[in-house]
Protein backbone atom coordinates (compact mmCIF):
# COMPACT_ATOMS: atom_id res chain seq x y z
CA UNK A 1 -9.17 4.41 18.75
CA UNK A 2 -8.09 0.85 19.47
CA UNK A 3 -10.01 -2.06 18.38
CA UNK A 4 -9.89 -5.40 20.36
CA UNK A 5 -9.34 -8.76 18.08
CA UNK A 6 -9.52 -12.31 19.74
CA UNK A 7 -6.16 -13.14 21.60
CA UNK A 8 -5.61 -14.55 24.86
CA UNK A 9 -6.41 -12.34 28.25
CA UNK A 10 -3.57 -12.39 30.95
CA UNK A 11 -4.14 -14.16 34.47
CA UNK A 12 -2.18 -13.20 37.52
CA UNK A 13 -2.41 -17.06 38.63
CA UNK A 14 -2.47 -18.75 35.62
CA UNK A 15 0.07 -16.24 33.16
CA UNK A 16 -2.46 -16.91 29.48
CA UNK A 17 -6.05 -17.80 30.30
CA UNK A 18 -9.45 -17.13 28.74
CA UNK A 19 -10.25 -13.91 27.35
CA UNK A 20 -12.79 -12.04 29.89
CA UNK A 21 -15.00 -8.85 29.33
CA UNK A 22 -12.23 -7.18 30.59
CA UNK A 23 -8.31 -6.62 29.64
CA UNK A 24 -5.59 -6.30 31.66
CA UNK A 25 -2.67 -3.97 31.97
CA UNK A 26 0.43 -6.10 32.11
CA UNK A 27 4.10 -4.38 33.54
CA UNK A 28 6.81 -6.20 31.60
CA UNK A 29 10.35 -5.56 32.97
CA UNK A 30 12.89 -5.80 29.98
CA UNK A 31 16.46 -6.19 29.88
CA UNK A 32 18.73 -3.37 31.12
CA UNK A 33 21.38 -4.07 28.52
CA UNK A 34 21.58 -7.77 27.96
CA UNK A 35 18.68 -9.23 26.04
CA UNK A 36 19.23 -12.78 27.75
CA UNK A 37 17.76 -11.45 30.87
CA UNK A 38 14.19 -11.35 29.46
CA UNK A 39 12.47 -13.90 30.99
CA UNK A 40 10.63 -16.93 29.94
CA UNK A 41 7.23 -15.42 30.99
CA UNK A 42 7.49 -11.72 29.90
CA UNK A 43 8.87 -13.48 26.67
CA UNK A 44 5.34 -15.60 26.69
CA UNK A 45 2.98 -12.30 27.86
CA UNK A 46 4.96 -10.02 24.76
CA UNK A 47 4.31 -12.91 22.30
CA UNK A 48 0.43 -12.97 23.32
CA UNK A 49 -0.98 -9.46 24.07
CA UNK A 50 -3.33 -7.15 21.85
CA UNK A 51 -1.42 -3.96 22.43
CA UNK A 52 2.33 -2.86 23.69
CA UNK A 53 2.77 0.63 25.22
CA UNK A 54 5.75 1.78 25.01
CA UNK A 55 8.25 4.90 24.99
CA UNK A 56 10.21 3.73 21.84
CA UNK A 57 8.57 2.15 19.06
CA UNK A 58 12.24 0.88 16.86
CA UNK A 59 14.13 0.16 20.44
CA UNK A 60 10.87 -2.16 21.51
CA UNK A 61 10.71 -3.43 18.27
CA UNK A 62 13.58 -4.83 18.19
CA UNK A 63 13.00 -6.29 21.73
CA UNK A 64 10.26 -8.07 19.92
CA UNK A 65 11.77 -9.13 16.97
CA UNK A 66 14.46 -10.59 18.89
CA UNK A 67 11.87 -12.83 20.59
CA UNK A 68 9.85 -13.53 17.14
CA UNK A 69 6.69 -11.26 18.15
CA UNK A 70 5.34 -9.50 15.26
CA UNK A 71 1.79 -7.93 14.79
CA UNK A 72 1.60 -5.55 17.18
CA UNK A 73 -0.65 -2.49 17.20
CA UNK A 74 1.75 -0.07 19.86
CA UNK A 75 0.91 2.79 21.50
CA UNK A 76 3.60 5.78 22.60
CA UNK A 77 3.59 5.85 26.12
CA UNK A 78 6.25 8.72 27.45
CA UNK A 79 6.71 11.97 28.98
CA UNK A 80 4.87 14.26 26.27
CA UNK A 81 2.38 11.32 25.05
CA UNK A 82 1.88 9.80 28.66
CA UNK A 83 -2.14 11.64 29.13
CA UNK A 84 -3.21 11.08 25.63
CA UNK A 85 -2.25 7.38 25.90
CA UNK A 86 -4.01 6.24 29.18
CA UNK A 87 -7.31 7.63 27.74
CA UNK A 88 -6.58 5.25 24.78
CA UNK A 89 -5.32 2.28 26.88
CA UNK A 90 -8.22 2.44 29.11
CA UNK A 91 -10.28 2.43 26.16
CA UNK A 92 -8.31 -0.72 25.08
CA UNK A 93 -9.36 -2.25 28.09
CA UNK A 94 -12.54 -1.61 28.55
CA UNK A 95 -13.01 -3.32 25.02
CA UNK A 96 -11.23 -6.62 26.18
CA UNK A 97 -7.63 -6.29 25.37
CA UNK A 98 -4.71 -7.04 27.24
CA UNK A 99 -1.73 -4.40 26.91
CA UNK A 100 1.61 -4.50 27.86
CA UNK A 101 3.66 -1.66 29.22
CA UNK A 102 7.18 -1.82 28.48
CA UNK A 103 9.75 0.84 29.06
CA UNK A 104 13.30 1.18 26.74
CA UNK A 105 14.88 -0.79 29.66
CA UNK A 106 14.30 -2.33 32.89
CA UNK A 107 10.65 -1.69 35.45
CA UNK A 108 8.15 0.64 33.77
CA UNK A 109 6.80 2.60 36.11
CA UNK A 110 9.76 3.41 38.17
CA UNK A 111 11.58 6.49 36.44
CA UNK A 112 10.31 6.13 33.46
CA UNK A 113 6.79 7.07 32.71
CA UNK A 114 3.71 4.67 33.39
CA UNK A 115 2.48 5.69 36.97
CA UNK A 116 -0.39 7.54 35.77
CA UNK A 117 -1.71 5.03 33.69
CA UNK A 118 -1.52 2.81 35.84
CA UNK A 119 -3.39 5.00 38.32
CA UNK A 120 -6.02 5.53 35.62
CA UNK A 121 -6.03 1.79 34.95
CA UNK A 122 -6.47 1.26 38.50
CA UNK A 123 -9.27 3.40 38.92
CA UNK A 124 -11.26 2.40 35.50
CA UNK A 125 -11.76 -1.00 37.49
CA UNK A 126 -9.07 -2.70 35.66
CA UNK A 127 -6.18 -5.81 36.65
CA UNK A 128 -2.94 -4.67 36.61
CA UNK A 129 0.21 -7.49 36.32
CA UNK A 130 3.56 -7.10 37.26
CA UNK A 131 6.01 -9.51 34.94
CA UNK A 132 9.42 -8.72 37.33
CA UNK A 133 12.73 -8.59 35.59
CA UNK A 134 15.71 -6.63 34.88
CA UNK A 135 15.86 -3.42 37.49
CA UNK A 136 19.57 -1.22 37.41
CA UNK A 137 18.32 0.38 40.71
CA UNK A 138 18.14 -3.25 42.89
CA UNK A 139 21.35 -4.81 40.17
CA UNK A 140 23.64 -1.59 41.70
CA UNK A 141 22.76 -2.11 45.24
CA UNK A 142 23.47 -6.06 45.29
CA UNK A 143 26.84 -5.77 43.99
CA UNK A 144 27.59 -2.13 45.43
CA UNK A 145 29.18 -2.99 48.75
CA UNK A 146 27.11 -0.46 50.92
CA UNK A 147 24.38 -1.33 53.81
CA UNK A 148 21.21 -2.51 52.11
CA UNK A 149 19.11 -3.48 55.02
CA UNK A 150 17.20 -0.20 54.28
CA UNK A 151 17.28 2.02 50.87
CA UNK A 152 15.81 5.85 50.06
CA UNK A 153 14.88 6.38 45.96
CA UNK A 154 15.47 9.05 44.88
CA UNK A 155 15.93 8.40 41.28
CA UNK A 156 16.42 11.14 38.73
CA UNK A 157 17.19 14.84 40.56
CA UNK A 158 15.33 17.67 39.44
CA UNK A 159 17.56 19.79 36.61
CA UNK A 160 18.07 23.19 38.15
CA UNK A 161 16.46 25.72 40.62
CA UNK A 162 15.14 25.83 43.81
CA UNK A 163 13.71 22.19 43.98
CA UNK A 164 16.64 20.69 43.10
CA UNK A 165 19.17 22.45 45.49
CA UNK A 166 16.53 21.52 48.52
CA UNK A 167 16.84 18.07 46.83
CA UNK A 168 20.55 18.25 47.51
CA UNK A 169 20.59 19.56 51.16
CA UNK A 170 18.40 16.62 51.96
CA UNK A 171 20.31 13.90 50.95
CA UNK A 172 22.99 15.35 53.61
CA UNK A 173 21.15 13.40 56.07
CA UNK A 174 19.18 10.50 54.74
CA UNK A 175 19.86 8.06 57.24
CA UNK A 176 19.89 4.89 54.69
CA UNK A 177 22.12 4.20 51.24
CA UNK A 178 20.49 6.44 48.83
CA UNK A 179 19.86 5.37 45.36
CA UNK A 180 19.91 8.15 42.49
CA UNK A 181 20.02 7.90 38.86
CA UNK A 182 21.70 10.22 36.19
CA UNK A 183 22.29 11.05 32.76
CA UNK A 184 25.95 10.68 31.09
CA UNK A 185 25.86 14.76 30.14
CA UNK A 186 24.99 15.37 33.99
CA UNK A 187 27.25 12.94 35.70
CA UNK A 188 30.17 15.62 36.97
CA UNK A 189 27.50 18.45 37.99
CA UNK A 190 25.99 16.45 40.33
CA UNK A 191 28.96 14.89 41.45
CA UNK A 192 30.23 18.00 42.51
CA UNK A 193 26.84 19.17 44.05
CA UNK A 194 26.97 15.91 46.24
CA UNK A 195 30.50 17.21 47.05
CA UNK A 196 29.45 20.61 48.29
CA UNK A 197 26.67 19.39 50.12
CA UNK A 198 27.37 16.02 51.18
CA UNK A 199 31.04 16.33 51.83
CA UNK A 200 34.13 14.68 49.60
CA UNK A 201 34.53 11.56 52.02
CA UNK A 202 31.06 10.25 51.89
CA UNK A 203 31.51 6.57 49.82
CA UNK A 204 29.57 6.44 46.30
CA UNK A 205 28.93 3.53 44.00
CA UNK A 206 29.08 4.35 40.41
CA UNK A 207 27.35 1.98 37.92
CA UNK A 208 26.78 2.06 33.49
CA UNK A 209 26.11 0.32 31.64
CA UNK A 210 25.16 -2.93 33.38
CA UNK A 211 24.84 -6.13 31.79
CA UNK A 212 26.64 -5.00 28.60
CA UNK A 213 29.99 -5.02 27.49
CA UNK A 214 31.80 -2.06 29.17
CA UNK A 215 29.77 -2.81 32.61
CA UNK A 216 31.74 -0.68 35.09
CA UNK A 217 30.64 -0.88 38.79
CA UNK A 218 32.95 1.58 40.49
CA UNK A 219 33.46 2.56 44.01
CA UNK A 220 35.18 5.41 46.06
CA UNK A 221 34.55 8.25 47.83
CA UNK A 222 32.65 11.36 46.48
CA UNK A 223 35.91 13.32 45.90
CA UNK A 224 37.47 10.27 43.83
CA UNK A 225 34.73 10.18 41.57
CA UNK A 226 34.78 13.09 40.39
CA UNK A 227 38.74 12.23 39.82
CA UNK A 228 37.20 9.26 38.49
CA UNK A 229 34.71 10.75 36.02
CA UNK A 230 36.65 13.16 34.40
CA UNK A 231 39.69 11.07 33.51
CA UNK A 232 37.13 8.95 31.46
CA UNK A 233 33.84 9.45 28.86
CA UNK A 234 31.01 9.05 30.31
CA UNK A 235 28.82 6.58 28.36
CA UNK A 236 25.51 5.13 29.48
CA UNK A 237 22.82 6.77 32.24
CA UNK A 238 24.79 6.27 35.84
CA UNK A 239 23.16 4.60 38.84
CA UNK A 240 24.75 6.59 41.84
CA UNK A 241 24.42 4.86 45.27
CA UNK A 242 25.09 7.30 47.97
CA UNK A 243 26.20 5.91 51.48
CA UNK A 244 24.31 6.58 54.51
CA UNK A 245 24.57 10.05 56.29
CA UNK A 246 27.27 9.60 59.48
CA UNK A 247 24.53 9.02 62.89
CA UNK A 248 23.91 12.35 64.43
CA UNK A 249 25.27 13.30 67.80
CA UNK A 250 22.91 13.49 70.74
CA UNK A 251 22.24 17.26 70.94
CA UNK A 252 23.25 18.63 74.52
CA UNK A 253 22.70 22.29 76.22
CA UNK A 254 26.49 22.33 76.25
CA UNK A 255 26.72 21.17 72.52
CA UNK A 256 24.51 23.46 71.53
CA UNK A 257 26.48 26.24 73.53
CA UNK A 258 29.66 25.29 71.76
CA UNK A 259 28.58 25.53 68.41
CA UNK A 260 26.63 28.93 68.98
CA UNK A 261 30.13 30.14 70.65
CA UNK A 262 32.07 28.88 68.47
CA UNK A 263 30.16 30.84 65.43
CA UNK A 264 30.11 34.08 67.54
CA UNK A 265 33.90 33.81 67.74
CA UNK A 266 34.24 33.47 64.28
CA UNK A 267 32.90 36.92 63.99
CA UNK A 268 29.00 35.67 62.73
CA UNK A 269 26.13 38.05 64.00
CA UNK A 270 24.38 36.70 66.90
CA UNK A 271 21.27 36.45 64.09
CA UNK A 272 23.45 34.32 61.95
CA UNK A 273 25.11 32.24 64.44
CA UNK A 274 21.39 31.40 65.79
CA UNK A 275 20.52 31.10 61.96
CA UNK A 276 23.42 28.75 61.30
CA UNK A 277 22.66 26.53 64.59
CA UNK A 278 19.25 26.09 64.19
CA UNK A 279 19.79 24.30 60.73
CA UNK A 280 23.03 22.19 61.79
CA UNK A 281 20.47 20.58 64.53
CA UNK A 282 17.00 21.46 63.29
CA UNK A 283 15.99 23.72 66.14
CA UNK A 284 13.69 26.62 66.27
CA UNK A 285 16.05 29.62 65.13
CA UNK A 286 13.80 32.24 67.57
CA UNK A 287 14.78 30.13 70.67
CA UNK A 288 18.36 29.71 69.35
CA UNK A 289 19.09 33.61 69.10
CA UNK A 290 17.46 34.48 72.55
CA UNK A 291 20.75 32.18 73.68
CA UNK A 292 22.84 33.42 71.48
CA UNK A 293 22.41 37.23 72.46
CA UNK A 294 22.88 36.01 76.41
CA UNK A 295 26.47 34.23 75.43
CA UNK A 296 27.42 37.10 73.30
CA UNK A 297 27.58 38.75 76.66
CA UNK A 298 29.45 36.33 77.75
CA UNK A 299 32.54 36.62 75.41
């Protein structure tokens, strides 16, 4: 169990303040890669709270050391530890100490583990701070070149299976640039998934290892990527940005006609064709083969 000792308690309006009965839960954004980018006041809220959750003791610690912090009692805050850790951060709190969440780089919370607690913090009655910094997901998109009026994140794909193929198949037609992150070892796999269900021509941005020395911000279509990645080592977890799926066409009788033709001519079943048609324009498939039987007598 944790045991509060007198520091300072953290103030949305104010940053340090007066302690209170009460702690808070304070979201620290750190550096993606360059330390510079920590900022003056998550630099000031790391130096002065009771408790820093994070998901790597030695990579935070250095964070801190860089800064001068020392002291610090740290709790393990990642995907195995994650339940365990809330029940001891909400005891934290409820005993009057401010904690700091901190993942091993850029927003906790987003991709990274932290939305639990802060659901649990949330719910125990407790403030919870956002300190804004370093984010690869928002860096990518301002320097990517594509449309970012509107974004869709969809961060980290599932590994394998069923969820992550239906994963796949909806990206086809996200209407907005979608942003999705990936490890180094998975890079070409899902490149070539995004191939076979996205097509080769739609325009990617790939991005590693941002704000360090071999920052590489590279863009190209889906096919050239995967040109792209294997001519080189993939070092560093990849921010993908995905262009925006091509506007659909207004769906007419006589487009839907075509396409149900056009499947029956290639020698599909009239159950496939009206299979087939019913996905390309989300239509009920029992309607769709009730035509496709009539133009089948038609041919």
């Amino acid at each position: 169990r944790l045991h509060s000792h007198p520091r300072c308690r953290i103030s949305t309006r104010h940053g340090i303040g007066t302690r209170a009965m009460t702690g808070s839960l304070v979201l620290v954004a750190t550096p993606i890669g360059n330390l510079g980018d920590l900022t003056l006041r998550a630099t000031e809220t790391l130096s002065k709270v009771d408790v820093i959750a994070c998901e790597d003791t030695r990579r935070t610690g250095n964070l801190l050391r860089h800064i001068g912090a020392k002291d610090f009692r740290y709790v393990v805050v990642n995907e195995h530890t994650e339940y365990d850790a809330t029940n001891q951060i909400v005891d934290a709190l409820n005993n009057g100490d401010d904690v700091a969440l901190v993942s091993d780089a850029g927003t906790p919370g987003i991709s990274d583990p932290g939305s639990l607690l802060v659901q649990a913090v949330i719910e125990a009655g407790h403030q919870v701070v956002p300190i804004p910094g370093a984010s690869a997901a928002i860096s990518t998109l301002s320097v990517g070149g594509l449309d970012t009026r509107r974004f869709f994140f969809e961060g980290f794909l599932p590994r394998d299976g069923k969820e992550r193929t239906d994963r796949l198949a909806f990206l086809k037609s996200v209407p907005v640039t979608t942003v999705v992150y990936e490890a180094p070892h998975r890079i070409v796999q899902t490149l070539n998934e995004l191939q076979q269900n996205l097509g080769g021509e739609r325009r990617v941005v790939l991005a590693r290892e941002l704000t360090k020395i071999h920052e590489e911000i590279w863009r190209g279509s889906i096919s050239d990527a995967i040109e792209h990645i294997s001519n080189a080592e993939p070092i560093g977890e990849y921010v993908i940005l995905i262009e925006s799926a091509p506007p659909r066409p207004a769906v007419t009788e006589d487009l839907i006609d075509s396409a149900l033709k056009s499947a029956l001519v290639d020698g599909r079943s009239v159950k496939d064709a009206a299979n087939d048609v019913a996905d390309m324009f989300q239509l009920p498939k029992r309607d769709l083969y009730e035509r496709a039987l009539r133009l089948r007598g038609q041919l």
